[in-house]
C-alpha atoms as a PDB file:
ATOM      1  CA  UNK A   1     -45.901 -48.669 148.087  1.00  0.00           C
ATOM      2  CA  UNK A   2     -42.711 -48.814 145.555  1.00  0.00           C
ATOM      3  CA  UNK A   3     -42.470 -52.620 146.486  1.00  0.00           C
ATOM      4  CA  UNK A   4     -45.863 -53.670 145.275  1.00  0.00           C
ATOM      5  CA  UNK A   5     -45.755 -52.099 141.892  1.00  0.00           C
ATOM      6  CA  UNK A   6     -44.436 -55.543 140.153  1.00  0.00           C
ATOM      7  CA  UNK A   7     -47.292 -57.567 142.152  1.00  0.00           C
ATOM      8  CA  UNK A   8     -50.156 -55.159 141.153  1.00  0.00           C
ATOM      9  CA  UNK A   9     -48.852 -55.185 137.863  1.00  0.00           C
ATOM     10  CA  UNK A  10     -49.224 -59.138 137.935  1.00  0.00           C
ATOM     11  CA  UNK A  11     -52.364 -58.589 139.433  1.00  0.00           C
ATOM     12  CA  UNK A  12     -53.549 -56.793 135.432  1.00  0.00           C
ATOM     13  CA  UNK A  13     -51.558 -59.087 133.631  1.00  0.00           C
ATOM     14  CA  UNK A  14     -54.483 -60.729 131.702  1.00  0.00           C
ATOM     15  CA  UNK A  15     -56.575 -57.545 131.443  1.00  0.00           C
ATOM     16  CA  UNK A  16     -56.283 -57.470 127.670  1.00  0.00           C
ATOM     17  CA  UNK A  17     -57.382 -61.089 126.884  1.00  0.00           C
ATOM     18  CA  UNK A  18     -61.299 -59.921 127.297  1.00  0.00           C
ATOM     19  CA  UNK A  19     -60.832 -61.908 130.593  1.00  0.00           C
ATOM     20  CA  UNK A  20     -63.315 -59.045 132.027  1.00  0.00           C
ATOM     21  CA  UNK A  21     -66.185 -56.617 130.246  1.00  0.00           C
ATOM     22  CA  UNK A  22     -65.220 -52.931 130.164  1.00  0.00           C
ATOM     23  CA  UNK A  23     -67.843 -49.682 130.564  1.00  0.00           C
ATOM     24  CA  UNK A  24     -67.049 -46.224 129.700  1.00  0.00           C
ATOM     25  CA  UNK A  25     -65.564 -43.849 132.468  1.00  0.00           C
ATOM     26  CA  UNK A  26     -67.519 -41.357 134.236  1.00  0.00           C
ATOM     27  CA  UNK A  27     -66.735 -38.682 131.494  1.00  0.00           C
ATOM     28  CA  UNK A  28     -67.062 -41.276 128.640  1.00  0.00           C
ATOM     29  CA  UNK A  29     -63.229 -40.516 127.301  1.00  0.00           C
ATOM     30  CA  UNK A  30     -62.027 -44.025 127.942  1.00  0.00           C
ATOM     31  CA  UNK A  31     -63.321 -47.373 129.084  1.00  0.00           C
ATOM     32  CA  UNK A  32     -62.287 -49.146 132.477  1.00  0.00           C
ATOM     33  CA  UNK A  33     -62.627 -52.768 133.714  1.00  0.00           C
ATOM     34  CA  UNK A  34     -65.875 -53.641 135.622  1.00  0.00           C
ATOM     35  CA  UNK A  35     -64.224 -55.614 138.112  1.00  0.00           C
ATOM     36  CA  UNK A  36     -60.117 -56.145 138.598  1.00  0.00           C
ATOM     37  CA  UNK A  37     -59.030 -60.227 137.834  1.00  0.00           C
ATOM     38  CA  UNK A  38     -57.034 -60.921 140.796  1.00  0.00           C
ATOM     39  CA  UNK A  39     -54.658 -64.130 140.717  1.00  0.00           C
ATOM     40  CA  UNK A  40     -54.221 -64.187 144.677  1.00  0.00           C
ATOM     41  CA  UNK A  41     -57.224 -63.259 147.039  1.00  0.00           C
ATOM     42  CA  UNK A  42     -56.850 -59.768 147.525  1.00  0.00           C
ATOM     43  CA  UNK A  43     -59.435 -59.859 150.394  1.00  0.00           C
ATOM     44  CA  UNK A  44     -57.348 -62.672 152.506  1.00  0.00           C
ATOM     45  CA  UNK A  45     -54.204 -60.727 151.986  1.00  0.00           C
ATOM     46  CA  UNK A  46     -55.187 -56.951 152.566  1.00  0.00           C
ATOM     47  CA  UNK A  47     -57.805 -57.078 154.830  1.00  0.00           C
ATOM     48  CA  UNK A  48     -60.711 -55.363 155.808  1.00  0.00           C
ATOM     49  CA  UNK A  49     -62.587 -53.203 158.294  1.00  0.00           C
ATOM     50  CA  UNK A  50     -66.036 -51.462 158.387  1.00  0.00           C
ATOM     51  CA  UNK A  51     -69.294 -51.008 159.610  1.00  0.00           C
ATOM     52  CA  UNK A  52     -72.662 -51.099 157.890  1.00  0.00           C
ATOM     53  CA  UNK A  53     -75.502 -50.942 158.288  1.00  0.00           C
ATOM     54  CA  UNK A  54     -76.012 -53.321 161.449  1.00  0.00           C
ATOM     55  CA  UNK A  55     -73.307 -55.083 160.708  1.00  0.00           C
ATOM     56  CA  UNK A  56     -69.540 -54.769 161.135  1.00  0.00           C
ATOM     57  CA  UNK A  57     -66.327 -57.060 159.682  1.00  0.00           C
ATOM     58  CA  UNK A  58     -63.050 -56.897 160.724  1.00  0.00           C
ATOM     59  CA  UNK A  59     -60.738 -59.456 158.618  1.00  0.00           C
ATOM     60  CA  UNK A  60     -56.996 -58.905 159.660  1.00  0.00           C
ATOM     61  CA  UNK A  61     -54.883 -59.342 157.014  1.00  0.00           C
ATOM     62  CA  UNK A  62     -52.668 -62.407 155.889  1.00  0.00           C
ATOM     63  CA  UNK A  63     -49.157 -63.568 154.917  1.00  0.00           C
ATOM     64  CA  UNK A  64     -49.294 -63.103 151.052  1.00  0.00           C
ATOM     65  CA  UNK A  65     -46.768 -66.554 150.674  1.00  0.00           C
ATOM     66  CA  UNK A  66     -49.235 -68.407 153.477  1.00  0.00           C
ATOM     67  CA  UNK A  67     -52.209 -67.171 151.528  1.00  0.00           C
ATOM     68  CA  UNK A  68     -50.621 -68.748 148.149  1.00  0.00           C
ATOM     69  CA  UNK A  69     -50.039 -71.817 150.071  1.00  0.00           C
ATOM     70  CA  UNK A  70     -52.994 -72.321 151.332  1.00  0.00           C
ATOM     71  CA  UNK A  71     -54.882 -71.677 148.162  1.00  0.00           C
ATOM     72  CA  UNK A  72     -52.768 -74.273 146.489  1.00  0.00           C
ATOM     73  CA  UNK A  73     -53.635 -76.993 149.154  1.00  0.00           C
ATOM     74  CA  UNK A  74     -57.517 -76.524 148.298  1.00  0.00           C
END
Protein backbone atom coordinates (compact mmCIF):
# COMPACT_ATOMS: atom_id res chain seq x y z
CA UNK A 1 0.00 0.00 0.00
CA UNK A 2 3.24 2.22 1.08
CA UNK A 3 4.35 1.97 -2.68
CA UNK A 4 1.36 3.65 -4.21
CA UNK A 5 1.25 6.67 -2.02
CA UNK A 6 3.43 8.88 -4.66
CA UNK A 7 1.06 7.54 -7.64
CA UNK A 8 -2.25 8.35 -5.79
CA UNK A 9 -0.83 11.46 -4.87
CA UNK A 10 -0.25 12.13 -8.74
CA UNK A 11 -3.49 10.85 -9.23
CA UNK A 12 -4.89 14.55 -6.99
CA UNK A 13 -2.33 16.55 -8.38
CA UNK A 14 -4.68 19.00 -10.23
CA UNK A 15 -7.46 18.87 -7.61
CA UNK A 16 -7.03 22.52 -6.73
CA UNK A 17 -7.19 24.05 -10.28
CA UNK A 18 -11.29 23.79 -10.14
CA UNK A 19 -10.51 20.87 -12.57
CA UNK A 20 -13.67 19.18 -10.69
CA UNK A 21 -16.95 20.74 -8.67
CA UNK A 22 -16.90 20.07 -4.92
CA UNK A 23 -20.24 19.33 -2.50
CA UNK A 24 -20.26 19.48 1.15
CA UNK A 25 -19.51 16.21 3.21
CA UNK A 26 -22.09 14.20 4.80
CA UNK A 27 -21.85 16.34 8.06
CA UNK A 28 -21.41 19.63 6.08
CA UNK A 29 -17.81 20.46 7.93
CA UNK A 30 -15.84 20.35 4.73
CA UNK A 31 -16.34 19.96 1.02
CA UNK A 32 -15.07 16.86 -1.10
CA UNK A 33 -14.58 16.33 -4.88
CA UNK A 34 -17.61 14.91 -6.82
CA UNK A 35 -15.65 12.68 -8.82
CA UNK A 36 -11.56 11.93 -8.49
CA UNK A 37 -9.49 13.32 -11.99
CA UNK A 38 -7.52 10.36 -12.78
CA UNK A 39 -4.45 10.80 -15.28
CA UNK A 40 -4.19 6.89 -16.02
CA UNK A 41 -7.43 4.68 -16.28
CA UNK A 42 -7.93 3.54 -12.96
CA UNK A 43 -10.54 0.99 -14.20
CA UNK A 44 -7.94 -0.76 -16.82
CA UNK A 45 -5.34 -0.89 -14.15
CA UNK A 46 -7.22 -2.05 -10.89
CA UNK A 47 -9.83 -4.01 -12.05
CA UNK A 48 -13.11 -5.01 -11.26
CA UNK A 49 -15.56 -7.67 -10.12
CA UNK A 50 -19.32 -7.76 -9.26
CA UNK A 51 -22.65 -8.74 -9.80
CA UNK A 52 -25.81 -6.74 -10.32
CA UNK A 53 -28.62 -6.90 -10.89
CA UNK A 54 -28.69 -9.52 -13.90
CA UNK A 55 -25.61 -8.72 -14.82
CA UNK A 56 -22.05 -9.54 -13.75
CA UNK A 57 -18.32 -7.99 -14.92
CA UNK A 58 -15.23 -9.34 -14.22
CA UNK A 59 -12.28 -7.02 -15.73
CA UNK A 60 -8.83 -8.48 -14.56
CA UNK A 61 -6.55 -6.00 -13.97
CA UNK A 62 -3.62 -4.55 -16.17
CA UNK A 63 0.11 -3.71 -16.29
CA UNK A 64 0.04 0.01 -15.12
CA UNK A 65 3.33 0.77 -17.77
CA UNK A 66 1.26 -1.42 -20.64
CA UNK A 67 -1.83 0.54 -19.76
CA UNK A 68 0.24 3.99 -20.24
CA UNK A 69 1.45 2.61 -23.41
CA UNK A 70 -1.35 1.73 -24.81
CA UNK A 71 -3.19 4.89 -24.00
CA UNK A 72 -0.44 6.81 -25.67
CA UNK A 73 -0.75 4.77 -28.98
CA UNK A 74 -4.59 5.87 -29.25
Amino acid sequence: ECRLAPLALELLDSIDEETVDFEPNYDNTTQQPTVLPARFPNLLVNGSQGIAVGMATKIPPHNLAEVIDATQHL
